[in-house]
N, C-alpha and C. Protein backbone atom coordinates (compact mmCIF):
# COMPACT_ATOMS: atom_id res chain seq x y z
N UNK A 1 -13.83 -40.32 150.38
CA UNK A 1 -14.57 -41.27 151.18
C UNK A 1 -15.91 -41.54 150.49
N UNK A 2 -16.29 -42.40 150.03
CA UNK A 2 -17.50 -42.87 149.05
C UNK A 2 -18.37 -42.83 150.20
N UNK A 3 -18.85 -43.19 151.18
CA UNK A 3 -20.38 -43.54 151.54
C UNK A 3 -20.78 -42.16 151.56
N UNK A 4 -19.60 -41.09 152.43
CA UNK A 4 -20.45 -39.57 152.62
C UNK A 4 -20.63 -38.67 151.21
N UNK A 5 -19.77 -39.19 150.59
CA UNK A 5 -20.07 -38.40 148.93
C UNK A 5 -21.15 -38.98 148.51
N UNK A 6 -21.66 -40.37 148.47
CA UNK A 6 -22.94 -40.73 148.71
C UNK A 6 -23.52 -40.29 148.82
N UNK A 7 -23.96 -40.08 150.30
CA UNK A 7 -24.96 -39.26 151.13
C UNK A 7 -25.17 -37.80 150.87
N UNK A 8 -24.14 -37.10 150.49
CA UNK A 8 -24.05 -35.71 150.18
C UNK A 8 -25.00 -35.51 149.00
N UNK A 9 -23.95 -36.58 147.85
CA UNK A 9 -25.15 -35.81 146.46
C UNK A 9 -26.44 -36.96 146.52
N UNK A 10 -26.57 -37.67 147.34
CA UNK A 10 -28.09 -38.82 147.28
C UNK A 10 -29.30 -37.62 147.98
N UNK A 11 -28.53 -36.75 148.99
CA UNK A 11 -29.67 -36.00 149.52
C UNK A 11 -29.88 -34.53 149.31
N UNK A 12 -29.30 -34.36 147.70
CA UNK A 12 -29.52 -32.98 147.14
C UNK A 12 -30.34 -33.34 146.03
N UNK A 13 -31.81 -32.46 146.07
CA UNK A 13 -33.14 -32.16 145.33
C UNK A 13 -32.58 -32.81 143.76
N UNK A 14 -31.61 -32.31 143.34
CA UNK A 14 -31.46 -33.04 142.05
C UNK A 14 -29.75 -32.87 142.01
N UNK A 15 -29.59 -34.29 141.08
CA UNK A 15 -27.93 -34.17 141.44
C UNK A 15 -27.46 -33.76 140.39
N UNK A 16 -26.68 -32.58 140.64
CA UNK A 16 -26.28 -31.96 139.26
C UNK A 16 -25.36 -31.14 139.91
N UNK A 17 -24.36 -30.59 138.77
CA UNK A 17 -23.25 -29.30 139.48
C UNK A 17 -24.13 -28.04 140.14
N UNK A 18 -25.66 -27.87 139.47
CA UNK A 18 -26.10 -26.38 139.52
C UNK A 18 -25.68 -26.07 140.93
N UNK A 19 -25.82 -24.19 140.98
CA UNK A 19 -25.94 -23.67 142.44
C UNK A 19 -27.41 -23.61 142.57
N UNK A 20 -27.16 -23.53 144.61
CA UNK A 20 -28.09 -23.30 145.32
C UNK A 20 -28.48 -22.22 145.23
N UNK A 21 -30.10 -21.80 144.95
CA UNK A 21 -30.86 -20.93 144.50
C UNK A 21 -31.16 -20.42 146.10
N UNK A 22 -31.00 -21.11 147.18
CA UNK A 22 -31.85 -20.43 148.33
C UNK A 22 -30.81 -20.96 149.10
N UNK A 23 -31.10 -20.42 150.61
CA UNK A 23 -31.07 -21.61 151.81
C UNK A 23 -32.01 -22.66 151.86
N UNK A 24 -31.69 -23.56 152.71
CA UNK A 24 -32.76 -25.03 152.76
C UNK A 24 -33.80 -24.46 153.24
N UNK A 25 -34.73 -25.35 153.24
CA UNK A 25 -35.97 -24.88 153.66
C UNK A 25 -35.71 -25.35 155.34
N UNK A 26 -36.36 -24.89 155.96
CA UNK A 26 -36.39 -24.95 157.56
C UNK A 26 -37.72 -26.22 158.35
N UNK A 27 -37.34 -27.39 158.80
CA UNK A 27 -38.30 -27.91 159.01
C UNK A 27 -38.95 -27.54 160.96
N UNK A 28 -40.24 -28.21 160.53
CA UNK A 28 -40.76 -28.22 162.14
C UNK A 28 -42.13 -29.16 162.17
N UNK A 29 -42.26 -29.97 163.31
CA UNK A 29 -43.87 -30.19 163.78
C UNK A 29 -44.61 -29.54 164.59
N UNK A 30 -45.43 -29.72 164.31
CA UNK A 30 -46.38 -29.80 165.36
C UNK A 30 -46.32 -30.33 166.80
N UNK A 31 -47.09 -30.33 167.73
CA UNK A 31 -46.84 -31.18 168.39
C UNK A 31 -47.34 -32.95 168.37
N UNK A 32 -46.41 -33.73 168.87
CA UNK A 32 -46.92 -34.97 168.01
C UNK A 32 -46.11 -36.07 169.20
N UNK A 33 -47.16 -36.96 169.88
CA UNK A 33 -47.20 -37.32 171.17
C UNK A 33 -45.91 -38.26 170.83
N UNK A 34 -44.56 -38.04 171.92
CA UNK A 34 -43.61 -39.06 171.93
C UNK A 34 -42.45 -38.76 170.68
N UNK A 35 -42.59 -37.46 169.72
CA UNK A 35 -41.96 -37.26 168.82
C UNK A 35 -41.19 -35.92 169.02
N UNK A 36 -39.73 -36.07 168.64
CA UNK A 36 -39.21 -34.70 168.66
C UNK A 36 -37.85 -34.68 167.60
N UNK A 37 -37.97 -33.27 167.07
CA UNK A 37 -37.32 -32.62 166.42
C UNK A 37 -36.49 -32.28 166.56
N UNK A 38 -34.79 -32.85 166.05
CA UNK A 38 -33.69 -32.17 166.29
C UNK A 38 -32.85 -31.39 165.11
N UNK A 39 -33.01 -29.97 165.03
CA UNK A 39 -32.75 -29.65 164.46
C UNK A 39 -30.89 -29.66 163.84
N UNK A 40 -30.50 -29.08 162.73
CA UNK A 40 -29.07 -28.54 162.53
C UNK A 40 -28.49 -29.53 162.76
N UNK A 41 -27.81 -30.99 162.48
CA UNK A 41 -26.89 -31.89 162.81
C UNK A 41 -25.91 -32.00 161.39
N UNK A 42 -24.94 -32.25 161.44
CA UNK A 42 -24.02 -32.15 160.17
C UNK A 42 -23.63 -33.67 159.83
N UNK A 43 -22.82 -33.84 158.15
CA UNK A 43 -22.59 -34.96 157.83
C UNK A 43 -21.16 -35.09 157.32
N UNK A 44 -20.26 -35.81 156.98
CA UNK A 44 -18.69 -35.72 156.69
C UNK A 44 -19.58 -35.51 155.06
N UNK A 45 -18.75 -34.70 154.69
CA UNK A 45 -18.05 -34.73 153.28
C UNK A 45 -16.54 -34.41 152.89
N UNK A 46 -16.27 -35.45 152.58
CA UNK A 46 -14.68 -35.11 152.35
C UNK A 46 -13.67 -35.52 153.40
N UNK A 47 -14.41 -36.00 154.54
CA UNK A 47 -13.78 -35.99 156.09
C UNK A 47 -14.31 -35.01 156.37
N UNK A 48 -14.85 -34.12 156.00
CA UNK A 48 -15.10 -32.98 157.35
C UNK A 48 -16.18 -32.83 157.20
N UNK A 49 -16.71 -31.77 158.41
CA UNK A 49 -18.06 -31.89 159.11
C UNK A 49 -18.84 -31.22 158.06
N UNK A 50 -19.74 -30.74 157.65
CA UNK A 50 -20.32 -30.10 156.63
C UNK A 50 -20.94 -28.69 157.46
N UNK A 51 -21.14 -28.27 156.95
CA UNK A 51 -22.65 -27.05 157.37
C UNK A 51 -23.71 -27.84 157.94
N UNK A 52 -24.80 -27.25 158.89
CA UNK A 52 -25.85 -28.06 159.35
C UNK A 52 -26.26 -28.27 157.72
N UNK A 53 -26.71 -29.53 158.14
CA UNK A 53 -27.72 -29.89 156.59
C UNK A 53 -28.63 -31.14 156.52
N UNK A 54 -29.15 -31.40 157.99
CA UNK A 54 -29.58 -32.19 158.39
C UNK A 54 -30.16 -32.30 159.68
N UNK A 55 -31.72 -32.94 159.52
CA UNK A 55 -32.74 -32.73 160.65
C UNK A 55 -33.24 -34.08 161.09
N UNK A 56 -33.40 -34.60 162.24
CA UNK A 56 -33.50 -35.49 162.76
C UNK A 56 -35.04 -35.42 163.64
N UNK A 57 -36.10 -36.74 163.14
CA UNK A 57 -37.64 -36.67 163.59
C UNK A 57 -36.96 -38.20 164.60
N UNK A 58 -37.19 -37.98 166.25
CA UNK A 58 -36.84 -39.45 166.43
C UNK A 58 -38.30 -39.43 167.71
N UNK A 59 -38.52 -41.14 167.72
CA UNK A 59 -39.33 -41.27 168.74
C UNK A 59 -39.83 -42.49 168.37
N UNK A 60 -40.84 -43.33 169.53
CA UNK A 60 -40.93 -44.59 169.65
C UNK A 60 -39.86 -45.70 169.25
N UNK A 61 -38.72 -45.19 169.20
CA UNK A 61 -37.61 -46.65 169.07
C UNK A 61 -37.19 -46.11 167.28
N UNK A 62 -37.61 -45.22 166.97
CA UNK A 62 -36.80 -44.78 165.13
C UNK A 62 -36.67 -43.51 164.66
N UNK A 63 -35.42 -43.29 164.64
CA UNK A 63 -34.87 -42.26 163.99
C UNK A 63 -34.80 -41.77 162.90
N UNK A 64 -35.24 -40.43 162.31
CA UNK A 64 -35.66 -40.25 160.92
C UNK A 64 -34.42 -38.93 160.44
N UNK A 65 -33.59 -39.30 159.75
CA UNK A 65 -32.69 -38.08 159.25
C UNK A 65 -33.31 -37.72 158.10
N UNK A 66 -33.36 -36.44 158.17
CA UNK A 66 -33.84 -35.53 156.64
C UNK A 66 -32.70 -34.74 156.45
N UNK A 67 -32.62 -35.18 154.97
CA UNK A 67 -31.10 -34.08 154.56
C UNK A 67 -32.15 -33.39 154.11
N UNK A 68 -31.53 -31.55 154.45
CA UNK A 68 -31.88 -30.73 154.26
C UNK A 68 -31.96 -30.04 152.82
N UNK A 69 -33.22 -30.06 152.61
CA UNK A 69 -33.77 -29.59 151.38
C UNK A 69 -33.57 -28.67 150.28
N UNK A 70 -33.11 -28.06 149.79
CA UNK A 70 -32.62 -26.99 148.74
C UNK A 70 -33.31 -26.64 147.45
N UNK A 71 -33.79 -25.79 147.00
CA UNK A 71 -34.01 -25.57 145.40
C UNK A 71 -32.43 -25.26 145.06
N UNK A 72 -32.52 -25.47 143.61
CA UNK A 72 -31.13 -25.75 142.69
C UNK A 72 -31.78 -25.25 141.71
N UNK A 73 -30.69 -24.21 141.25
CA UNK A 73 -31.05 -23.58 139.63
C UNK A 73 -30.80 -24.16 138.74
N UNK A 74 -31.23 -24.88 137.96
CA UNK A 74 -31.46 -25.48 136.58
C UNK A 74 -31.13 -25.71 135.55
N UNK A 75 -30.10 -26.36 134.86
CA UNK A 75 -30.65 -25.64 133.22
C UNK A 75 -31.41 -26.11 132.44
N UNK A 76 -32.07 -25.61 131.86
CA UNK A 76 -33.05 -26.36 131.12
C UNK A 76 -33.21 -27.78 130.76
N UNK A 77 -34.38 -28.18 130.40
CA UNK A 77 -34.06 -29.85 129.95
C UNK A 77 -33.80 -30.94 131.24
N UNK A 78 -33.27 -30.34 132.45
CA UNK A 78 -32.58 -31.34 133.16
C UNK A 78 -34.11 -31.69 134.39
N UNK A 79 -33.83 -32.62 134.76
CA UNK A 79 -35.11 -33.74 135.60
C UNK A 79 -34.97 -32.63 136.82
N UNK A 80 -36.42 -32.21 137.23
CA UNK A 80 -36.06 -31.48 138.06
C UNK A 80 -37.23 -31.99 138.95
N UNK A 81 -37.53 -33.16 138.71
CA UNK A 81 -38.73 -33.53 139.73
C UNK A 81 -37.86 -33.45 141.50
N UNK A 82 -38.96 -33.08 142.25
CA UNK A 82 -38.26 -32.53 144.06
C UNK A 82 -37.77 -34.47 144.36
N UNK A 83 -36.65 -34.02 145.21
CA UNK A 83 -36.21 -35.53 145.62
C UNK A 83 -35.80 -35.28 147.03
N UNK A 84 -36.22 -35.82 147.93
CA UNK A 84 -35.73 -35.80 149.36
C UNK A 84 -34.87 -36.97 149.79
N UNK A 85 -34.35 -36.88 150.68
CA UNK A 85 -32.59 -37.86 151.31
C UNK A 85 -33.30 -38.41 152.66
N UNK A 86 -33.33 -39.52 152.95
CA UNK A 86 -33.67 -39.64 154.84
C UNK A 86 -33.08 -40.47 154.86
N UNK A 87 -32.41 -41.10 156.08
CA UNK A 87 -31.92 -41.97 156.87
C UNK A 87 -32.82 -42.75 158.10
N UNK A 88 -33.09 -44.40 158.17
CA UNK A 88 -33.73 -44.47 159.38
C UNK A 88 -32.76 -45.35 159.81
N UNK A 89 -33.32 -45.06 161.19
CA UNK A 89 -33.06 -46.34 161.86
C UNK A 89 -33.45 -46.71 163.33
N UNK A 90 -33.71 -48.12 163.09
CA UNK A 90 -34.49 -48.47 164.26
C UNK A 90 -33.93 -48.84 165.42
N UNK A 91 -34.77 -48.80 166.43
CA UNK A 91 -33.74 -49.01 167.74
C UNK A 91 -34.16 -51.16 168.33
N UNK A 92 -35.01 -51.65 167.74
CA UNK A 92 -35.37 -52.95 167.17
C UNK A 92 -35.84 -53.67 166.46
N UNK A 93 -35.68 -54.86 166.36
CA UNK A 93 -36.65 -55.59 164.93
C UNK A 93 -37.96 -55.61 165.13
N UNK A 94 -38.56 -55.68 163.69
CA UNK A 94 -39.76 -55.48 163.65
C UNK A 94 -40.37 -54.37 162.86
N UNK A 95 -39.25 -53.47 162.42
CA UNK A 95 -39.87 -52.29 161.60
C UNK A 95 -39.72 -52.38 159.88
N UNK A 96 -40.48 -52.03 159.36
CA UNK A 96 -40.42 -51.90 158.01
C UNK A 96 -40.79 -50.30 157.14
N UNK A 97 -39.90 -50.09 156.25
CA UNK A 97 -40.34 -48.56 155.77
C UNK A 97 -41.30 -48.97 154.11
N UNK A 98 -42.56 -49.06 154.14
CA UNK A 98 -43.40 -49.85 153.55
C UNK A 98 -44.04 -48.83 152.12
N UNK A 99 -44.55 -49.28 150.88
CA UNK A 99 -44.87 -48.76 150.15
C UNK A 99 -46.34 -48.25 150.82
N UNK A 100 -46.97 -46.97 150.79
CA UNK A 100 -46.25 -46.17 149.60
C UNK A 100 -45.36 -45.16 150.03
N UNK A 101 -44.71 -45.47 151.47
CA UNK A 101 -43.29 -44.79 151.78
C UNK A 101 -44.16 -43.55 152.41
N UNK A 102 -43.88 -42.52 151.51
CA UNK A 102 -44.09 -40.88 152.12
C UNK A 102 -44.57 -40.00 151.08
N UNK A 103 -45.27 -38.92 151.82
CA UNK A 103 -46.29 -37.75 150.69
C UNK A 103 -45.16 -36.73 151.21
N UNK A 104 -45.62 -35.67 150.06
CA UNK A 104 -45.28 -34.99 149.72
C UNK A 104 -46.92 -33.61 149.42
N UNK A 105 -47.04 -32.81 150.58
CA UNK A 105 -48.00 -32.26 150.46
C UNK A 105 -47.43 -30.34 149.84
N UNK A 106 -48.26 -30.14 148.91
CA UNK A 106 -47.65 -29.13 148.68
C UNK A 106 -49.40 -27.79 147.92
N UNK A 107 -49.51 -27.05 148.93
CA UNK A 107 -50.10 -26.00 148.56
C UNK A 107 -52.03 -27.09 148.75
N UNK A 108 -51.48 -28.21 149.76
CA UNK A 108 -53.27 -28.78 149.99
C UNK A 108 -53.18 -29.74 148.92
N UNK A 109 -52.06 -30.19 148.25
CA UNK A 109 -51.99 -31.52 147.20
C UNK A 109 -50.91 -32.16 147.38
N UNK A 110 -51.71 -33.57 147.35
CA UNK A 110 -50.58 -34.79 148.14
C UNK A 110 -50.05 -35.25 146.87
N UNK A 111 -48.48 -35.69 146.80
CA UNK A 111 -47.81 -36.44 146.05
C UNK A 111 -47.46 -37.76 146.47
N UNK A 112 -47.93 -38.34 146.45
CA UNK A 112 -47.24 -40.05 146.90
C UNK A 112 -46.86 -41.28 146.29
N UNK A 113 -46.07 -41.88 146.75
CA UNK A 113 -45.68 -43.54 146.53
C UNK A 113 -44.69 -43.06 145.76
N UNK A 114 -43.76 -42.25 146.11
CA UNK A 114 -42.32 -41.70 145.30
C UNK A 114 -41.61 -43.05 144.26
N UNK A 115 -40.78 -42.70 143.92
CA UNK A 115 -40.19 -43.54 143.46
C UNK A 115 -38.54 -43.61 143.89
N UNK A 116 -37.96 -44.69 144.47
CA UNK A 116 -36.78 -44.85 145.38
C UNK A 116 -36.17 -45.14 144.44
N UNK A 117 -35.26 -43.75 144.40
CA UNK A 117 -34.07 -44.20 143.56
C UNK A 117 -32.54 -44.80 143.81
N UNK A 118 -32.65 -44.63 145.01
CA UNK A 118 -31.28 -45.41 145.58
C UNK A 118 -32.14 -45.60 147.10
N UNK A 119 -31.42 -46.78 147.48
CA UNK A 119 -31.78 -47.34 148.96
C UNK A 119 -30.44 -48.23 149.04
N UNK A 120 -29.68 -47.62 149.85
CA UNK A 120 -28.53 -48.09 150.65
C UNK A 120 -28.22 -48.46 152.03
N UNK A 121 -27.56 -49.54 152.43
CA UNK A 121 -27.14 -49.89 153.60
C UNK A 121 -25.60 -49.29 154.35
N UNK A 122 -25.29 -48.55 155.58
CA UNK A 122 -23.92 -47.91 155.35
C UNK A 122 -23.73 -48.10 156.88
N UNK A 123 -24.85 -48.62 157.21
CA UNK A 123 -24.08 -48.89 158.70
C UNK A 123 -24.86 -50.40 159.53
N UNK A 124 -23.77 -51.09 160.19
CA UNK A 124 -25.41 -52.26 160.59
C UNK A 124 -24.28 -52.43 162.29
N UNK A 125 -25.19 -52.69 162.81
CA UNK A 125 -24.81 -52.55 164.00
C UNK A 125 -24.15 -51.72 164.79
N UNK A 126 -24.22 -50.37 164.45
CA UNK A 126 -23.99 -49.26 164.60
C UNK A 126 -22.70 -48.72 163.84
N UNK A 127 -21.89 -49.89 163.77
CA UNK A 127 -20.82 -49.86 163.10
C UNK A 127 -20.43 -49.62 161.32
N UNK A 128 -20.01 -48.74 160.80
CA UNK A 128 -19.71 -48.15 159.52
C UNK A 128 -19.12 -49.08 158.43
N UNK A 129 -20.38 -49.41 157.38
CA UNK A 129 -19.71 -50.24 156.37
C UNK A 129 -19.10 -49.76 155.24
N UNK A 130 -19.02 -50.76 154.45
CA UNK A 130 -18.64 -50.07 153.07
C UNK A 130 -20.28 -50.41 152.44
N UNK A 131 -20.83 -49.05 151.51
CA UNK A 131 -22.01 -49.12 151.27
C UNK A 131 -22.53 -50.39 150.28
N UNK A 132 -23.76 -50.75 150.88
CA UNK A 132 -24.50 -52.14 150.18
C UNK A 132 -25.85 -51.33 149.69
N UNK A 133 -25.56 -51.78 148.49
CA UNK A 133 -26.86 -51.25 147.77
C UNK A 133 -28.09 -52.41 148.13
N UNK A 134 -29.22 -51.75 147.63
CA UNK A 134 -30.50 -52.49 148.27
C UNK A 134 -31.37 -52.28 147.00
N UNK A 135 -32.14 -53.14 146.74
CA UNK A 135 -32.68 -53.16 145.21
C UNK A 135 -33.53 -51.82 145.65
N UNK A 136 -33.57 -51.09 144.30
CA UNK A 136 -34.75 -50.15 144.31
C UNK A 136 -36.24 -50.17 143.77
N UNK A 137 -36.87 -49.66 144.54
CA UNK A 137 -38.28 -49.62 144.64
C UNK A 137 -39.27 -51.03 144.88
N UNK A 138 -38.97 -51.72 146.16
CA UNK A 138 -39.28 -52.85 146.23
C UNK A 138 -40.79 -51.73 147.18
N UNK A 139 -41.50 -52.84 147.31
CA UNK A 139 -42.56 -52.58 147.98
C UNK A 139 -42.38 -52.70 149.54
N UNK A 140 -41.43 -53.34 150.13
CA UNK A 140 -41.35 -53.02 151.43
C UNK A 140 -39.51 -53.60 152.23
N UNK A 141 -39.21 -52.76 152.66
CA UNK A 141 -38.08 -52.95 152.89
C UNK A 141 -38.04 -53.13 154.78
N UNK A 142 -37.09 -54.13 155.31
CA UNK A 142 -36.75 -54.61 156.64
C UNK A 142 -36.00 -53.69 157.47
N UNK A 143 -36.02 -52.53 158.56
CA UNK A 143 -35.32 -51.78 159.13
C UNK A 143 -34.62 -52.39 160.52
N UNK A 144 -33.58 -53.89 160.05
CA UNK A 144 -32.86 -54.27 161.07
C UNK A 144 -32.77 -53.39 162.35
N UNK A 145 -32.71 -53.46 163.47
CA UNK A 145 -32.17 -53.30 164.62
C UNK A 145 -30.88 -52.58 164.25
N UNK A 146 -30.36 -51.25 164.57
CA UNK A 146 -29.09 -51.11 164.54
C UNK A 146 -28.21 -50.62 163.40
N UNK A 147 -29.39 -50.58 162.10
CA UNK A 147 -28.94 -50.39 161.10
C UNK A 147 -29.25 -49.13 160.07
N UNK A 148 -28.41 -48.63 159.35
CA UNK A 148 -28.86 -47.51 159.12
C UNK A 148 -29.06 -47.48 157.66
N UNK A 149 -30.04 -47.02 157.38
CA UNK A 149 -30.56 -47.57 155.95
C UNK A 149 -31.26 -45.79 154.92
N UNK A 150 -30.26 -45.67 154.02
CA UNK A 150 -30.46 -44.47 153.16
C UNK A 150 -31.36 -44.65 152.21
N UNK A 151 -32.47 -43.89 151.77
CA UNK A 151 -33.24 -44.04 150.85
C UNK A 151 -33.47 -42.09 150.51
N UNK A 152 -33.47 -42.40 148.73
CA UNK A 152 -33.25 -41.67 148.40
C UNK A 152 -35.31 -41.38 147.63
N UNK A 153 -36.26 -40.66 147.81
CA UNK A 153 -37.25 -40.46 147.36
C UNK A 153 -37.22 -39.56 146.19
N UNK A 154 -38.07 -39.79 145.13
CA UNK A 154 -38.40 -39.04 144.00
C UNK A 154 -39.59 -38.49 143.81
N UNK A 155 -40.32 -37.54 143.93
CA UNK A 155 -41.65 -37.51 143.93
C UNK A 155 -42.00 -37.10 142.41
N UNK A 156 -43.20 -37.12 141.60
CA UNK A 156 -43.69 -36.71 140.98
C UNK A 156 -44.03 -35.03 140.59
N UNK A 157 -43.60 -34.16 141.06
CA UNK A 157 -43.67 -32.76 141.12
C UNK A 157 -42.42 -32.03 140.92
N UNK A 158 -42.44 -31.27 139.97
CA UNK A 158 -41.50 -30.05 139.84
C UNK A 158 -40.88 -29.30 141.02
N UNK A 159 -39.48 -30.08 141.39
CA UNK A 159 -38.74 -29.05 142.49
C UNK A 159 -39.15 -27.82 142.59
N UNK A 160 -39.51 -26.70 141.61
CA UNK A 160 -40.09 -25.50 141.45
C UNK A 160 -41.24 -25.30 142.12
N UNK A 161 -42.00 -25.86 142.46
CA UNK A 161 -42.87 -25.74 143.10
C UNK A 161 -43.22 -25.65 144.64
N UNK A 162 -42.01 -26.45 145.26
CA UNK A 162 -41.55 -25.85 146.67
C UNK A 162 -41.63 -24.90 147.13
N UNK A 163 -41.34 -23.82 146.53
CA UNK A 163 -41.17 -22.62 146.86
C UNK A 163 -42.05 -21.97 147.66
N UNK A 164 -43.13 -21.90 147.67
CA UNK A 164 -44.21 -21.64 149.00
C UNK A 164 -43.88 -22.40 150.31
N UNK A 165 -43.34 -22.90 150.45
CA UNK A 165 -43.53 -24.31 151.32
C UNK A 165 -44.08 -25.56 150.94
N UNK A 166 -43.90 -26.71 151.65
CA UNK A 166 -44.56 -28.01 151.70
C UNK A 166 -44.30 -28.36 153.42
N UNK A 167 -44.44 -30.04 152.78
CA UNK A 167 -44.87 -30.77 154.10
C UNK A 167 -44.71 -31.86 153.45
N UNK A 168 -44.04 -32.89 154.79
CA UNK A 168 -43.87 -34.60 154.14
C UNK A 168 -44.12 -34.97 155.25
N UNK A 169 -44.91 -36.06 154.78
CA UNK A 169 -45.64 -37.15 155.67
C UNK A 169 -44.74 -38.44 155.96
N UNK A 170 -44.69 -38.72 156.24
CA UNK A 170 -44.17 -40.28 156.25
C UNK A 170 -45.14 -41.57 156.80
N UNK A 171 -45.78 -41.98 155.60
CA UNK A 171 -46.87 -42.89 155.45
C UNK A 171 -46.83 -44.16 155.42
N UNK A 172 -45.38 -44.69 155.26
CA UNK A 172 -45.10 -45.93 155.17
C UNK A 172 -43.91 -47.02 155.95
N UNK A 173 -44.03 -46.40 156.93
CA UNK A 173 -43.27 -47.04 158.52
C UNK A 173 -44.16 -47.27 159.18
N UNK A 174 -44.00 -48.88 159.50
CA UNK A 174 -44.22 -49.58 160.17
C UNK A 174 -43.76 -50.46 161.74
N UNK A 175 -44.71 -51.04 162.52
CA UNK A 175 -44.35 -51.48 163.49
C UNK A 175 -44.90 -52.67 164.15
N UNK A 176 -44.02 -54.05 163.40
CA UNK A 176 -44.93 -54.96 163.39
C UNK A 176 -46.56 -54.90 162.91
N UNK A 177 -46.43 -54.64 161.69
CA UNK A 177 -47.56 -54.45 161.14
C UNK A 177 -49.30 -53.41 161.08
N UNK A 178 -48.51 -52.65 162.40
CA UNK A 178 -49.39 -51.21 162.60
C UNK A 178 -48.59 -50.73 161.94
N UNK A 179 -49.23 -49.35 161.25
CA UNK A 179 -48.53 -48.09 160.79
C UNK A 179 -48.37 -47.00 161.79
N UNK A 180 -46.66 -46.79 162.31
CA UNK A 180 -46.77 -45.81 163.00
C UNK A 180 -46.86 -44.69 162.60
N UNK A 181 -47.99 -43.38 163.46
CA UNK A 181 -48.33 -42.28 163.68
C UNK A 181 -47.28 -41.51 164.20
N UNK A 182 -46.90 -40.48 162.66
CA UNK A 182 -45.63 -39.72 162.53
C UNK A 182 -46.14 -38.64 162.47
N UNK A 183 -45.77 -37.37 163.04
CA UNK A 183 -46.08 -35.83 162.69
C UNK A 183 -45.87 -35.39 161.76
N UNK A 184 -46.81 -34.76 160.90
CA UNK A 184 -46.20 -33.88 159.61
C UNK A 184 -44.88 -32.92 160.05
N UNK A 185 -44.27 -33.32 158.94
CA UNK A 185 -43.38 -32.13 158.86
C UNK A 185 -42.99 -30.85 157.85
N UNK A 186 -43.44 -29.90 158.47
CA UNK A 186 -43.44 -28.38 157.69
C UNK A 186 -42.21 -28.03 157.32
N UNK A 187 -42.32 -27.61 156.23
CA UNK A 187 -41.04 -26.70 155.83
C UNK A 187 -41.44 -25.41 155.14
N UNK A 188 -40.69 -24.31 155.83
CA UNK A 188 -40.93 -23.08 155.35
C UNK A 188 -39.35 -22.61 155.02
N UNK A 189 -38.86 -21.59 153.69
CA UNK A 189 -38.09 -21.22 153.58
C UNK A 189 -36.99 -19.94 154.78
N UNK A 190 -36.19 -20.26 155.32
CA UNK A 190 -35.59 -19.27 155.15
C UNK A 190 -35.39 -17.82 154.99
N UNK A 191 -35.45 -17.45 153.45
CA UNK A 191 -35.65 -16.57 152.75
C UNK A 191 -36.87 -16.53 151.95
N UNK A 192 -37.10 -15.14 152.19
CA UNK A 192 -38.62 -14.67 151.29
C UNK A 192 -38.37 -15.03 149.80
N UNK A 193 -36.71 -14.46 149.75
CA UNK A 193 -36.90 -14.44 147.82
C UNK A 193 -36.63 -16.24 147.82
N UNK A 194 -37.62 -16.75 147.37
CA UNK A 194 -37.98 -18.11 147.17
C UNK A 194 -38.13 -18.66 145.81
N UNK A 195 -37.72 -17.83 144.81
CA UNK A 195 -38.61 -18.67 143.29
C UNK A 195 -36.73 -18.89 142.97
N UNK A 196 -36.65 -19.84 142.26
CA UNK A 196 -35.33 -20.16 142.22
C UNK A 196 -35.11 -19.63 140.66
């Protein structure tokens, strides 16, 4: 089934055969007026349900899926800049997911204005398409009503560096031309042994 093999390797840190060095990192907010956190939701791969591997930020009318995060062991040479997976979608028109998109805060230093390496269309009217690609790295993209729209982020920083924790912002959703006020979201590992 192409869209969820998609989605599977679009929202792993770097796409490569390597193994997983950890469990995902574990997200959470703060409290953050009108916003809530659903943790553990799963995705088809293959037809079937996966392991939780996916966290859901929803509130004021848009839904934010975060595929769940992973360090991946390496081999040398290979691009190991951190890459995060989200899914939105809005509950009407009027929203846009706007440059410079989302930070990436790590150890009190912000990474931003990622670079989108895939942005796909896979569902529009709630209903399941066959996937439509969407040019990458435009400066501001339209979050139809109903539609569910994959974007794949690249940040500037060494996946390796996760390992303490971070935090992603999401800086560049919009609402009719305000920027909506999103809660940081923390991620702490799992497991202590953290260096991959």
């Amino acid at each position: 089934m192409p869209v969820p093999l998609a989605l599977i390797v679009a929202g792993l840190l770097v796409v490569s055969c390597a193994a997983y060095a950890m469990e995902p990192a574990v997200p959470k907010i703060e409290s953050g007026s009108g916003w809530q956190l659903s943790e553990s939701c799963r995705i088809y791969k293959f037809g079937i349900l996966t392991d939780q591997d996916c966290d859901i930020l929803t509130g004021h009318g848009i839904a934010i899926q975060i595929t769940r995060i992973r360090l991946l062991s390496l081999p040398p040479g290979q691009d190991d800049r951190a890459t995060v997976g989200i899914e939105l979608r809005a509950d009407d028109d009027g929203r846009y997911f706007s440059s410079p998109f989302a930070s990436l805060v790590i150890a009190g230093r912000s990474y931003s204005q990622p670079e989108i390496e895939q942005a796909i269309v896979f569902a529009k009217r709630d209903q399941r398409i066959s996937p439509e690609k969407l040019q990458p790295n435009q400066q501001r993209y339209p979050l139809p009503a109903g539609e569910k729209r994959f974007f794949r982020l690249r940040f500037p920083v060494s996946q390796s560096e996760l390992g303490n924790g971070f935090a992603l912002q999401f800086t560049g959703l919009q609402r009719e031309g305000e920027t909506l006020q999103i809660p940081t979201v923390q991620f702490r590992w799992a497991s202590s042994a953290h260096a991959p």
